[in-house]
N, C-alpha and C. Protein backbone atom coordinates (compact mmCIF):
# COMPACT_ATOMS: atom_id res chain seq x y z
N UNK A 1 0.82 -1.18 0.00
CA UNK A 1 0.00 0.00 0.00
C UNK A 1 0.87 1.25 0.00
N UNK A 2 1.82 1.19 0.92
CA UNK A 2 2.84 2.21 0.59
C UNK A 2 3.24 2.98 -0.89
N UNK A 3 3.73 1.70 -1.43
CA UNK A 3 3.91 2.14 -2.81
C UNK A 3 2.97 2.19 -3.88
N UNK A 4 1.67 2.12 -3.34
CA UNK A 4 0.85 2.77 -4.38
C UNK A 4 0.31 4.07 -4.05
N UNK A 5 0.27 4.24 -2.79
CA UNK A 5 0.92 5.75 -2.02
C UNK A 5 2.05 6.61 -2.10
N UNK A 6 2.95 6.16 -2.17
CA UNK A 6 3.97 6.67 -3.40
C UNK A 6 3.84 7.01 -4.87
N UNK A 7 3.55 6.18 -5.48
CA UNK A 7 3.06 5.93 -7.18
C UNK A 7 2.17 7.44 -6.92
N UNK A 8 0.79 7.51 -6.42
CA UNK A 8 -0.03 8.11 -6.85
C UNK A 8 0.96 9.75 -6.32
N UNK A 9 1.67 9.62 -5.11
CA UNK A 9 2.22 10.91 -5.30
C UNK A 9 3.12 11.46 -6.26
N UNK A 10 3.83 10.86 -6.62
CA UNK A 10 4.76 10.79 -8.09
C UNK A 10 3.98 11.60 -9.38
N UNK A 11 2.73 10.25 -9.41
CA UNK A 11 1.81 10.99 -10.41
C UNK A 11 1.33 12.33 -10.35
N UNK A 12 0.61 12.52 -9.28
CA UNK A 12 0.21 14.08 -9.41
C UNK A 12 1.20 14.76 -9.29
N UNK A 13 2.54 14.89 -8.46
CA UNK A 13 2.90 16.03 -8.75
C UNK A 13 3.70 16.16 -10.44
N UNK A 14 3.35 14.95 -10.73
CA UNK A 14 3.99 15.15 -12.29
C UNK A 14 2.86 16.01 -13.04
N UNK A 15 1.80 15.85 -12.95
CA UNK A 15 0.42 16.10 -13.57
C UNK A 15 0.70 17.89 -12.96
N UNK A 16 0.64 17.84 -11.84
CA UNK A 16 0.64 19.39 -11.64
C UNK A 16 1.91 19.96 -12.13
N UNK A 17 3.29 19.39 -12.51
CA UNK A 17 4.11 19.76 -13.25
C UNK A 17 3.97 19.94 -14.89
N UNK A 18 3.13 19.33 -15.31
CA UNK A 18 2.79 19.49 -16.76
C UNK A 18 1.59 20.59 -16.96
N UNK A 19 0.86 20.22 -15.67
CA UNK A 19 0.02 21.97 -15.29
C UNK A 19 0.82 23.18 -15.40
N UNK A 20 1.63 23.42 -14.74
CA UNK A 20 2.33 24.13 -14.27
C UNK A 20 3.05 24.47 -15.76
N UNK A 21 3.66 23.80 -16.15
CA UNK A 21 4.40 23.96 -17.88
C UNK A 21 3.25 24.52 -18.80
N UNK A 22 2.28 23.69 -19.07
CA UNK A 22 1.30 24.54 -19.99
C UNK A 22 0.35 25.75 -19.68
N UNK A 23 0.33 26.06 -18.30
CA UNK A 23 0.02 27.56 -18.10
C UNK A 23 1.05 28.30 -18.32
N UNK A 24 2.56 27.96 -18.39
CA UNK A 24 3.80 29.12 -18.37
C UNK A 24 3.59 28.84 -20.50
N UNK A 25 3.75 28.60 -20.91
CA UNK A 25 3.71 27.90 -22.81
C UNK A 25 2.68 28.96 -22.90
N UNK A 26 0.96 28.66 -21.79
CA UNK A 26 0.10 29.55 -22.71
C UNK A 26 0.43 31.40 -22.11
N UNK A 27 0.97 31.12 -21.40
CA UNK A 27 1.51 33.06 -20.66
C UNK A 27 2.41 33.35 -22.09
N UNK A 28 3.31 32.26 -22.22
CA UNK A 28 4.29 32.68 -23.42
C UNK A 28 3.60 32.94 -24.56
N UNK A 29 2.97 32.66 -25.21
CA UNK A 29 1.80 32.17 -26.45
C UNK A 29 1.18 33.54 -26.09
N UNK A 30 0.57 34.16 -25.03
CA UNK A 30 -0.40 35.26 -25.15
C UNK A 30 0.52 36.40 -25.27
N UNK A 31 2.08 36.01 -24.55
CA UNK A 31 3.25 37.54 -24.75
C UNK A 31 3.56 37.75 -25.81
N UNK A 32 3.55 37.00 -26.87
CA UNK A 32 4.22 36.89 -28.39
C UNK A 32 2.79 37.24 -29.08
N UNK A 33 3.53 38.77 -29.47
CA UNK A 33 2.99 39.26 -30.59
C UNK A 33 2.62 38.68 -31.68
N UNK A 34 1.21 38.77 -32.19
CA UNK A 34 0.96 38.24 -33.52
C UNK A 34 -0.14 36.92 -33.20
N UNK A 35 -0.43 36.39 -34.32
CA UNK A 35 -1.21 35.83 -34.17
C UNK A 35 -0.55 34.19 -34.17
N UNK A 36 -0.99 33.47 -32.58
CA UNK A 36 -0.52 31.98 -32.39
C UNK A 36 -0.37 31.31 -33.23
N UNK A 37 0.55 30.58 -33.46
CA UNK A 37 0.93 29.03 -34.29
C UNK A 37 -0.48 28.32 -34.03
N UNK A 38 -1.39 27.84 -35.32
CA UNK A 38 -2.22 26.81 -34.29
C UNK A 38 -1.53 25.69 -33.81
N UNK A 39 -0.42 25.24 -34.48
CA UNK A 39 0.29 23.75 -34.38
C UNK A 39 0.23 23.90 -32.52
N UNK A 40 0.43 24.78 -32.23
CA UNK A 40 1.25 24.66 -30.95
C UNK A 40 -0.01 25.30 -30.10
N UNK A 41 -1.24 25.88 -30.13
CA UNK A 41 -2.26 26.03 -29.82
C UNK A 41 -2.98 24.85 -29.79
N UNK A 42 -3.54 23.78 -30.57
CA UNK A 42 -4.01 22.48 -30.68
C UNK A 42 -2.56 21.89 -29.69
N UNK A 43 -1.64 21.57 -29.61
CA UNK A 43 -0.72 20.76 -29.16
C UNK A 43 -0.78 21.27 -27.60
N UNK A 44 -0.91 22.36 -27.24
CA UNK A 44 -0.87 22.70 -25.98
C UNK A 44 -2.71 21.92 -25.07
N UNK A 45 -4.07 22.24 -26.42
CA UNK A 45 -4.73 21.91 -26.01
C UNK A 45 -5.05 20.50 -25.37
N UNK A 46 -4.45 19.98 -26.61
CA UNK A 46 -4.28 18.24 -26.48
C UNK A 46 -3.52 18.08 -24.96
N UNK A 47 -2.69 19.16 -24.72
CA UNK A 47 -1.87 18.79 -23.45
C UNK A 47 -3.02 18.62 -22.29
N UNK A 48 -3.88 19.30 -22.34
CA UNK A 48 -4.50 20.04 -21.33
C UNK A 48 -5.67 19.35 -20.92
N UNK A 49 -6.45 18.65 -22.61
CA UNK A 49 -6.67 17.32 -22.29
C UNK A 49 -6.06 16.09 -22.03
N UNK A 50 -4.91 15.69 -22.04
CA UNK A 50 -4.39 14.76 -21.40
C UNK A 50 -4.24 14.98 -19.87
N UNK A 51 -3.91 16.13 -19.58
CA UNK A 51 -3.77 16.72 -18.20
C UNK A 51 -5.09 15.98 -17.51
N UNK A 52 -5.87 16.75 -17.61
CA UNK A 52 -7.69 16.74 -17.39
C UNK A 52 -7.66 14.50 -17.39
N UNK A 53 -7.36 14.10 -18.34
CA UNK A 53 -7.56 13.19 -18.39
C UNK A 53 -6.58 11.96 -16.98
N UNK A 54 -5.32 12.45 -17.33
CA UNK A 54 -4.45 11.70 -16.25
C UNK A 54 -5.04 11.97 -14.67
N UNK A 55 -5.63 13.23 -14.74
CA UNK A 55 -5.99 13.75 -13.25
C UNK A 55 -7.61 12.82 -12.68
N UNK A 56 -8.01 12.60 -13.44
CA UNK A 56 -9.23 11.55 -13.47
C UNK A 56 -8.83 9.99 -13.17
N UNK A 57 -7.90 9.82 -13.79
CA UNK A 57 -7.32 8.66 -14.03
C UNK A 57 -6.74 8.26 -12.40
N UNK A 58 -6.52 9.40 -12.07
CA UNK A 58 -5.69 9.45 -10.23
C UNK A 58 -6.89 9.40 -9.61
N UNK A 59 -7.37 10.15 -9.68
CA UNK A 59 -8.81 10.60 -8.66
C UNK A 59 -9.49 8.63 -8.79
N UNK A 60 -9.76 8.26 -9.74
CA UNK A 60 -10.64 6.59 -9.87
C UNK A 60 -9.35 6.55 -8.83
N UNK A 61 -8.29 6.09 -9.35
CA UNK A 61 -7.23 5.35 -8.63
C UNK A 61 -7.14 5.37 -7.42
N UNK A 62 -7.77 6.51 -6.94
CA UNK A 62 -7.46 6.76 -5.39
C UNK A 62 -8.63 6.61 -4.78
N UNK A 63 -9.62 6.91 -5.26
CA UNK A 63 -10.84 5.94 -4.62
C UNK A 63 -10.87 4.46 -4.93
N UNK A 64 -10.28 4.09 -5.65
CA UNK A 64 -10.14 2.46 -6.02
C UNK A 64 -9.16 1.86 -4.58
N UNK A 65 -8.21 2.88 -4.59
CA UNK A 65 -7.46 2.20 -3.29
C UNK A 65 -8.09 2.78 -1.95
N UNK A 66 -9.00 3.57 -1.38
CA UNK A 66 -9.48 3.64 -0.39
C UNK A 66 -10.42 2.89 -0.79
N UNK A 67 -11.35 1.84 -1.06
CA UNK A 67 -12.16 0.76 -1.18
C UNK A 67 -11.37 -0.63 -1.38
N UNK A 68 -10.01 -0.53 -1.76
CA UNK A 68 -9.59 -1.71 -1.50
C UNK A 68 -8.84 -1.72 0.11
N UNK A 69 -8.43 -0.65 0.35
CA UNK A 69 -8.35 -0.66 1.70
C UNK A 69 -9.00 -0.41 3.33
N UNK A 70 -10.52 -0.27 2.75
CA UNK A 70 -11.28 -0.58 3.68
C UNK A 70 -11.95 -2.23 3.45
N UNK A 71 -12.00 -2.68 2.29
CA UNK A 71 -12.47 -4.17 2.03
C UNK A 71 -11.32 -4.94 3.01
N UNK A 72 -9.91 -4.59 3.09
CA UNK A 72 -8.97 -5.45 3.43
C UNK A 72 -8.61 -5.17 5.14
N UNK A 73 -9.78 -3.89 6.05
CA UNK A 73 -9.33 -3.56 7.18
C UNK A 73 -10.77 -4.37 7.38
N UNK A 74 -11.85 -4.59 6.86
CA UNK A 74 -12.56 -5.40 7.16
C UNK A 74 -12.66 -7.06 7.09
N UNK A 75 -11.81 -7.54 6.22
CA UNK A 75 -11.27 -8.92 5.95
C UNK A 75 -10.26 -8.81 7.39
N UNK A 76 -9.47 -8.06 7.39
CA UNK A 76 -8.52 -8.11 8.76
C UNK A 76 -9.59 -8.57 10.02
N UNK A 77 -10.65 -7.52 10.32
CA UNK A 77 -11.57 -7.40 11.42
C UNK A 77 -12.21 -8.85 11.60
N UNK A 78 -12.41 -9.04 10.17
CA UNK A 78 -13.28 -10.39 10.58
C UNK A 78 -12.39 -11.59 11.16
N UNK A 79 -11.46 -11.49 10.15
CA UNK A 79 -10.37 -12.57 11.04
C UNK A 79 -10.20 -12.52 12.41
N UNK A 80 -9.61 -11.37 12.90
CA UNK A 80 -9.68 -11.69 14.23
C UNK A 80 -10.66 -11.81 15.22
N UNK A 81 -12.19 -11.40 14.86
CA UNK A 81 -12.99 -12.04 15.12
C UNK A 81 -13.02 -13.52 15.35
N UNK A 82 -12.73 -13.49 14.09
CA UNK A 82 -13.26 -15.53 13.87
C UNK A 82 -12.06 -16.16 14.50
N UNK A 83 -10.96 -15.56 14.93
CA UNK A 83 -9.70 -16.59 15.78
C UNK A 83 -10.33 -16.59 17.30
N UNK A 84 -11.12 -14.73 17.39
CA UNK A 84 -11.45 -14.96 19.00
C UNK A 84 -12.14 -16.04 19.26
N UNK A 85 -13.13 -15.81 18.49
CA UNK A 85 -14.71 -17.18 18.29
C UNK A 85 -13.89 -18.21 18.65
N UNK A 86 -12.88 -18.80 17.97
CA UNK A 86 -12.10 -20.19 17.54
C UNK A 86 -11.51 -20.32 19.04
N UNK A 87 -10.42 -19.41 19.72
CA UNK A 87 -10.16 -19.55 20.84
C UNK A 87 -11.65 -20.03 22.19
N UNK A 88 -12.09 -19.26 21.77
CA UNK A 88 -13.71 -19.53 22.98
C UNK A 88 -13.25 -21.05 22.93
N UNK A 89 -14.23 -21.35 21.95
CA UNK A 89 -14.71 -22.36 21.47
C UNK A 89 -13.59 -23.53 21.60
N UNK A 90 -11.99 -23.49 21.68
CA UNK A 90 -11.20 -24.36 21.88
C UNK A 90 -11.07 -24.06 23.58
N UNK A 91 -11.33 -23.04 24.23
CA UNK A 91 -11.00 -23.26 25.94
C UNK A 91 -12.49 -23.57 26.45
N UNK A 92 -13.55 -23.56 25.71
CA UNK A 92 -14.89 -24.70 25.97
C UNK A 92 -14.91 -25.96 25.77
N UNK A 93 -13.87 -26.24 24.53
CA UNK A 93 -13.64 -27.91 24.42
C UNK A 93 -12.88 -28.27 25.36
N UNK A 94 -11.92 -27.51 25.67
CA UNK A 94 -11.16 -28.08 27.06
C UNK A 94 -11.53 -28.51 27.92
N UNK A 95 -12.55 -27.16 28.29
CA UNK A 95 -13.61 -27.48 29.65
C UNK A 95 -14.29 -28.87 29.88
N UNK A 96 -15.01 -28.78 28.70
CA UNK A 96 -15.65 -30.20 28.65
C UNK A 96 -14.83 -31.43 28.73
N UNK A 97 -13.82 -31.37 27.89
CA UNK A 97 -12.93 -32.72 28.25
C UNK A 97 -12.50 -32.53 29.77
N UNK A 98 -12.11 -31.67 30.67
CA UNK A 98 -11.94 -31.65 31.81
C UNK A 98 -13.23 -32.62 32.69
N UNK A 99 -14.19 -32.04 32.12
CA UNK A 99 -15.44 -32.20 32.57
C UNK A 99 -16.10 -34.07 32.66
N UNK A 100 -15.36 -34.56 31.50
CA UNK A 100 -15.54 -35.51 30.71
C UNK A 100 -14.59 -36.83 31.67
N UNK A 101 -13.42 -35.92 31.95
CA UNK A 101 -12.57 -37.07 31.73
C UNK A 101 -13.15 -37.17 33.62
N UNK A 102 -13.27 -36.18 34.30
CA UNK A 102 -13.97 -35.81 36.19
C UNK A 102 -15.07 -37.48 35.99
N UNK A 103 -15.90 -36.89 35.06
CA UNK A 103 -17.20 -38.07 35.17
C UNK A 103 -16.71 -39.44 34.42
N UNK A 104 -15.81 -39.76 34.26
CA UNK A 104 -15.20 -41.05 33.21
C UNK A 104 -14.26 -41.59 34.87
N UNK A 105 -13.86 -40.88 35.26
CA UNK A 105 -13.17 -41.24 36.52
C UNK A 105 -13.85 -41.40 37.67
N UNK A 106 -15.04 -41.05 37.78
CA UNK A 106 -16.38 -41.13 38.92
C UNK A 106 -16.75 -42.27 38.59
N UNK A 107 -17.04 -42.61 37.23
CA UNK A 107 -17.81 -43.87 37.19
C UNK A 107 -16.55 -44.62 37.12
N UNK A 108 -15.82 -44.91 36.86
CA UNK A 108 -14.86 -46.02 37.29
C UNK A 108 -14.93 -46.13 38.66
N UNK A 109 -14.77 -45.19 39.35
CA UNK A 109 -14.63 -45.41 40.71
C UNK A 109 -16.10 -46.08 41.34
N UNK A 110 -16.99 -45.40 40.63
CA UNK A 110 -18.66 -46.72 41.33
C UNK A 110 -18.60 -47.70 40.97
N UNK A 111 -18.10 -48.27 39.35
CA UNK A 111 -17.98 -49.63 38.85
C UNK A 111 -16.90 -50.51 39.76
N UNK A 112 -16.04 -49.76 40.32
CA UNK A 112 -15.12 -50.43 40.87
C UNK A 112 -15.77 -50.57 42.43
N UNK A 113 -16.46 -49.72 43.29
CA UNK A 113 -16.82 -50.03 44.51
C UNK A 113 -18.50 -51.13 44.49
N UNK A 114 -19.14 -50.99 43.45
CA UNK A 114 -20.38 -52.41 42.91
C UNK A 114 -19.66 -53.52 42.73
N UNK A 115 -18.14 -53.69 42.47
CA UNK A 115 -17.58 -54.73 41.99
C UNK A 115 -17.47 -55.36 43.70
N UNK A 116 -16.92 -54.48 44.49
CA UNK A 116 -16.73 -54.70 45.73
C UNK A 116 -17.56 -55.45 46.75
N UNK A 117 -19.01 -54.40 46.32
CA UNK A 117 -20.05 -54.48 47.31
C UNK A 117 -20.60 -56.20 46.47
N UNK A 118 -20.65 -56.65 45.74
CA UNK A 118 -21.24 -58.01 44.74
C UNK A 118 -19.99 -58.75 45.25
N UNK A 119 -18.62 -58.71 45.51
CA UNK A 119 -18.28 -59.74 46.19
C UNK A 119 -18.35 -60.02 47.56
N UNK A 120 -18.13 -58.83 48.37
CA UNK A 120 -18.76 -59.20 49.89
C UNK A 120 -19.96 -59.32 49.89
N UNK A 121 -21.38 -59.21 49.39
CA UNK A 121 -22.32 -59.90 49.46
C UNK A 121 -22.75 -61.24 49.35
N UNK A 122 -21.64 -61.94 48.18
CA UNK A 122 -21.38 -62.80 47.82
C UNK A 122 -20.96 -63.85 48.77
N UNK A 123 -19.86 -63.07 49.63
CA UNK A 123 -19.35 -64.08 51.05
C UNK A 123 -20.52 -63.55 51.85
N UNK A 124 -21.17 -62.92 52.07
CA UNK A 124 -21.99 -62.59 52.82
C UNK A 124 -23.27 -63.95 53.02
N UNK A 125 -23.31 -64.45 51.74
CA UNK A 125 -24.45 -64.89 51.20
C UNK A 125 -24.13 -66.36 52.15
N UNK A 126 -22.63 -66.67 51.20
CA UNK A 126 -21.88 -68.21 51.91
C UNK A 126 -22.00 -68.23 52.91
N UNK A 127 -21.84 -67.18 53.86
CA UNK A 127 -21.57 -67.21 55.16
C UNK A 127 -22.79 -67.13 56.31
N UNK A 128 -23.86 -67.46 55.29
CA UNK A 128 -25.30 -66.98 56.30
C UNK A 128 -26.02 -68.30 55.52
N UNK A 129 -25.64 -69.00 54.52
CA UNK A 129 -25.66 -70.22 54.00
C UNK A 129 -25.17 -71.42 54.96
N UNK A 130 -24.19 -71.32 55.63
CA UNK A 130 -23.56 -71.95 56.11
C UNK A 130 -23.85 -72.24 57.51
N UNK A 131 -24.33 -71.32 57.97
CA UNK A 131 -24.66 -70.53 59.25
C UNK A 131 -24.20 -70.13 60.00
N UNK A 132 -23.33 -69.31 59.61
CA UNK A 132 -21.66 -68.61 60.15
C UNK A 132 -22.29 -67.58 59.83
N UNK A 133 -22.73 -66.78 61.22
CA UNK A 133 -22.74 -65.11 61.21
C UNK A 133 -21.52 -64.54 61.49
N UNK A 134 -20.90 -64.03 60.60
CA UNK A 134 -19.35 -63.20 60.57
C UNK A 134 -19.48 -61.84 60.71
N UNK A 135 -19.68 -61.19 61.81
CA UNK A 135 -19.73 -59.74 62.18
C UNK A 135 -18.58 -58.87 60.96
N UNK A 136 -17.04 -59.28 60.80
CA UNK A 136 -16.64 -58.81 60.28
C UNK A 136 -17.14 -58.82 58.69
N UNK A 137 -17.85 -59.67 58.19
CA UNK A 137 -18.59 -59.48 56.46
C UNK A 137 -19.74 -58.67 56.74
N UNK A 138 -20.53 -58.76 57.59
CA UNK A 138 -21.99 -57.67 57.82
C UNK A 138 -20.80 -56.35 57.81
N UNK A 139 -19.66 -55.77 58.64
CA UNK A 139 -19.32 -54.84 58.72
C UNK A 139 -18.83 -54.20 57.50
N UNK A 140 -17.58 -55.14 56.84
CA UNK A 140 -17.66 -55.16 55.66
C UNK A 140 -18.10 -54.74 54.28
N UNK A 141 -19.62 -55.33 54.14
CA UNK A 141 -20.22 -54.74 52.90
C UNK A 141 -21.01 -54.03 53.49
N UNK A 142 -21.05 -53.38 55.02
CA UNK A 142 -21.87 -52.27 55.17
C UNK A 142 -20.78 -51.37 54.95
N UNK A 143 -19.68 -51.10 54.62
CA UNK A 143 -18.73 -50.36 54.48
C UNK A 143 -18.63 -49.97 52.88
N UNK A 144 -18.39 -51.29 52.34
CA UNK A 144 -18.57 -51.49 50.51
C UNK A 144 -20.06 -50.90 49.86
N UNK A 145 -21.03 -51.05 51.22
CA UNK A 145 -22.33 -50.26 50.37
C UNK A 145 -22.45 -48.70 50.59
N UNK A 146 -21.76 -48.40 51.76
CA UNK A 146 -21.41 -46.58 52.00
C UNK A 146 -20.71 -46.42 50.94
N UNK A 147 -19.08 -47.00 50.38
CA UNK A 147 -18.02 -46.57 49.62
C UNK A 147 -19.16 -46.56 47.94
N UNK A 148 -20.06 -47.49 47.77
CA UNK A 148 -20.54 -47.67 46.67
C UNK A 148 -22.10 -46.31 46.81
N UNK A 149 -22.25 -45.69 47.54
CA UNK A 149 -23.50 -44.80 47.62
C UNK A 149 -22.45 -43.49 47.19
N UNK A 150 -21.23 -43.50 47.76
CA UNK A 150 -20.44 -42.31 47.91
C UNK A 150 -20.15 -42.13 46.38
N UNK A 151 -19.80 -42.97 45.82
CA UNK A 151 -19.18 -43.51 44.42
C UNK A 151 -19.91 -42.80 43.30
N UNK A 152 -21.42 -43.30 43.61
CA UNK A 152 -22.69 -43.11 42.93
C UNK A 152 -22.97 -41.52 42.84
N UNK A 153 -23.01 -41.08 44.27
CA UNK A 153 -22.94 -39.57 44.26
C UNK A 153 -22.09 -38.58 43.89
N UNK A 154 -20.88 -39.30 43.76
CA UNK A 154 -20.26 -38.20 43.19
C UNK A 154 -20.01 -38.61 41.31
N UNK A 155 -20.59 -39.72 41.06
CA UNK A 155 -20.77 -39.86 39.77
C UNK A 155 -21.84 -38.87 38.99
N UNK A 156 -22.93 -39.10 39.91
CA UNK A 156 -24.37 -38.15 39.80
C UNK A 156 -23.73 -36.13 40.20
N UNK A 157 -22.99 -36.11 40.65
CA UNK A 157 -22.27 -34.74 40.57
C UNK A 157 -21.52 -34.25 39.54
N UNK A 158 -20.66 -35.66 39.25
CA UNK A 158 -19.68 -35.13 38.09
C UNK A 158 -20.71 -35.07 36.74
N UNK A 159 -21.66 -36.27 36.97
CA UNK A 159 -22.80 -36.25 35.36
C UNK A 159 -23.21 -34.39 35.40
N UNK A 160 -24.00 -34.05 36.83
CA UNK A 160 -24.76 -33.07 36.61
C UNK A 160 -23.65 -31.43 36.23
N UNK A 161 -22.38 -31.99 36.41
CA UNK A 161 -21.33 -30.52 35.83
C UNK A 161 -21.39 -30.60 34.70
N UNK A 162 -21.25 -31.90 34.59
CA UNK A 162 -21.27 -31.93 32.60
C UNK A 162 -22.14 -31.39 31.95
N UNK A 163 -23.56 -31.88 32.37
CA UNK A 163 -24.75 -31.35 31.32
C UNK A 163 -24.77 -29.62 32.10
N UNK A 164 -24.45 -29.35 33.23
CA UNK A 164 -24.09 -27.89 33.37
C UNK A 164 -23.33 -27.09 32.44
N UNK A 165 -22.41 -27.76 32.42
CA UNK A 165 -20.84 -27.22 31.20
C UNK A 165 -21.72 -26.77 29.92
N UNK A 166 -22.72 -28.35 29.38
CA UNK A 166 -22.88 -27.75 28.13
C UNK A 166 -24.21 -26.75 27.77
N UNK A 167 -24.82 -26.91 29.22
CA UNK A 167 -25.91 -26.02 29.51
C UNK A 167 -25.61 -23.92 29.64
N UNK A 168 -24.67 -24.20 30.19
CA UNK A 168 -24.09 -22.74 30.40
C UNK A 168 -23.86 -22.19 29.37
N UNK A 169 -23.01 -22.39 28.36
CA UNK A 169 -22.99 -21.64 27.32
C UNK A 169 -24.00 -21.45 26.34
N UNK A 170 -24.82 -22.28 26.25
CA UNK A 170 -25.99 -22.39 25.60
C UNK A 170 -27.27 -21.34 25.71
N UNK A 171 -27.20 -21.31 27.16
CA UNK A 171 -28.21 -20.30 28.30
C UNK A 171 -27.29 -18.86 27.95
N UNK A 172 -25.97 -18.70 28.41
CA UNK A 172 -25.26 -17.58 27.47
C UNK A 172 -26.17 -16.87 26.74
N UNK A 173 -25.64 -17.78 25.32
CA UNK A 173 -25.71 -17.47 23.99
C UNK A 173 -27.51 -16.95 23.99
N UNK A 174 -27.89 -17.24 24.28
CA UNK A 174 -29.64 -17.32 24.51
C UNK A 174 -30.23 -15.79 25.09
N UNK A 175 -29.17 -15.66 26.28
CA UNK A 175 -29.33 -14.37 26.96
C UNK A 175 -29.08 -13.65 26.16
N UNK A 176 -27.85 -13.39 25.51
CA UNK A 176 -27.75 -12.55 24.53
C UNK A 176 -28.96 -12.18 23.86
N UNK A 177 -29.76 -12.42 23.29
CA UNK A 177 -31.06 -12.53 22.04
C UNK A 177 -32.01 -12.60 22.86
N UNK A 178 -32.17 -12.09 24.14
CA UNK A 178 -33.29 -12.29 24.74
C UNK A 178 -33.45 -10.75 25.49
N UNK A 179 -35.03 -10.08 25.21
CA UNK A 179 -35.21 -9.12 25.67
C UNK A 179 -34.92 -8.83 27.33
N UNK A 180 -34.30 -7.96 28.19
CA UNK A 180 -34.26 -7.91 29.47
C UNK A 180 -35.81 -8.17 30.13
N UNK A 181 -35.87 -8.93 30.61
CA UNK A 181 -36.91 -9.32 31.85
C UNK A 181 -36.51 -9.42 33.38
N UNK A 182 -37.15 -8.53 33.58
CA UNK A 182 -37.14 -8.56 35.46
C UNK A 182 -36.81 -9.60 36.14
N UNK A 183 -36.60 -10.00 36.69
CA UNK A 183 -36.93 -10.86 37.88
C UNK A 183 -37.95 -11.38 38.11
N UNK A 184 -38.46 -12.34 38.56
CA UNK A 184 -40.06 -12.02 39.80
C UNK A 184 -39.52 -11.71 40.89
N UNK A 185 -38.43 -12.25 41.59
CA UNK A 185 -38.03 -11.72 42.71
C UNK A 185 -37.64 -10.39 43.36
N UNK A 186 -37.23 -9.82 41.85
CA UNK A 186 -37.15 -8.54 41.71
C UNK A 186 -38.49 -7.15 41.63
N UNK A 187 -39.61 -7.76 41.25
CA UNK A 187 -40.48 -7.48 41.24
C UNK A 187 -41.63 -7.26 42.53
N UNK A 188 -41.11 -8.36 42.80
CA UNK A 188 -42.03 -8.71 44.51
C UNK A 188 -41.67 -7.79 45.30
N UNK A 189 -39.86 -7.35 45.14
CA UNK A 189 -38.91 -6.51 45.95
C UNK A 189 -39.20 -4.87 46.07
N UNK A 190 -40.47 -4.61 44.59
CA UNK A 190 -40.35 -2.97 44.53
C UNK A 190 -42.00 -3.12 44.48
């Protein structure tokens, strides 16, 4: 852009230099006695239309480049728009895999304490089969059925962040496009 900012200054002041020459030609032409050469009357005119003409030729040119250089500060704008968008949108995928991998590790941990509580029930079962009451197996899988409730709940916590995670931005985006409405609570208040 520079150098077509250059270029166009080059040009005009050449244009106002050939201005400048054929007003001093026609001062000379009106000092000289007698009646003008046409050769050089037509040749000066022709100048004057070329003048007229090159100066048009700048003027398009220079509105041609202030429209190519607002098309290209708006191609700029949008881009960095669309990288911000892109960033969001990659530290929301994060989130969620954070989110993802919390509840992938909850439920391992309940699958693994049901695995628990199904084998001490299991001796539980033998052992009341048999007719061997074993205080330590009642204590046992009453322990394996707390560790397996605990398991469960925080599986049911990590599920309910998740569908939070993808609920939040959603509710966001929504607010945005949604006329301001009061409260009711706010309402009750005044």
């Amino acid at each position: 852009m520079i150098q077509i900012d250059e270029l166009q200054a080059r040009i005009s002041a050449a244009i106002e230099r050939i201005g400048a020459g054929m007003d001093q030609l026609a001062e000379q032409a009106a000092a000289v006695p007698g009646p003008a050469d046409p050769d050089v009357l037509r040749a000066l005119e022709d100048e004057r239309i070329a003048n007229a003409q090159l100066e048009e030729r700048l003027r398009a040119l220079k509105a041609k480049h202030v429209q190519e250089s607002a098309a290209l500060h708006e191609i700029t704008r949008l881009d960095s728009a669309k990288d911000a968008e892109l960033q969001l949108l990659r530290s929301e995928v994060g989130k969620q895999a954070e989110v993802m991998a919390r509840l992938d590790q909850e439920l391992q941990h309940l699958r693994a304490a049901n695995d628990q509580l199904r084998k001490i029930n299991a001796a539980l079962r033998e052992a009341n089969a048999e007719g061997v009451g074993e205080p330590h197996l009642i204590n046992t899988a009453m322990l394996a059925e707390l560790e397996g409730l605990r398991a469960a709940r925080n599986a049911d916590a990590a599920e309910t962040g998740a569908i939070l995670g993808k609920l939040e931005p959603l509710l966001a985006a929504a607010a945005k496009h949604l006329p301001d409405v009061p409260d009711a609570e706010n309402e009750e208040m005044s």
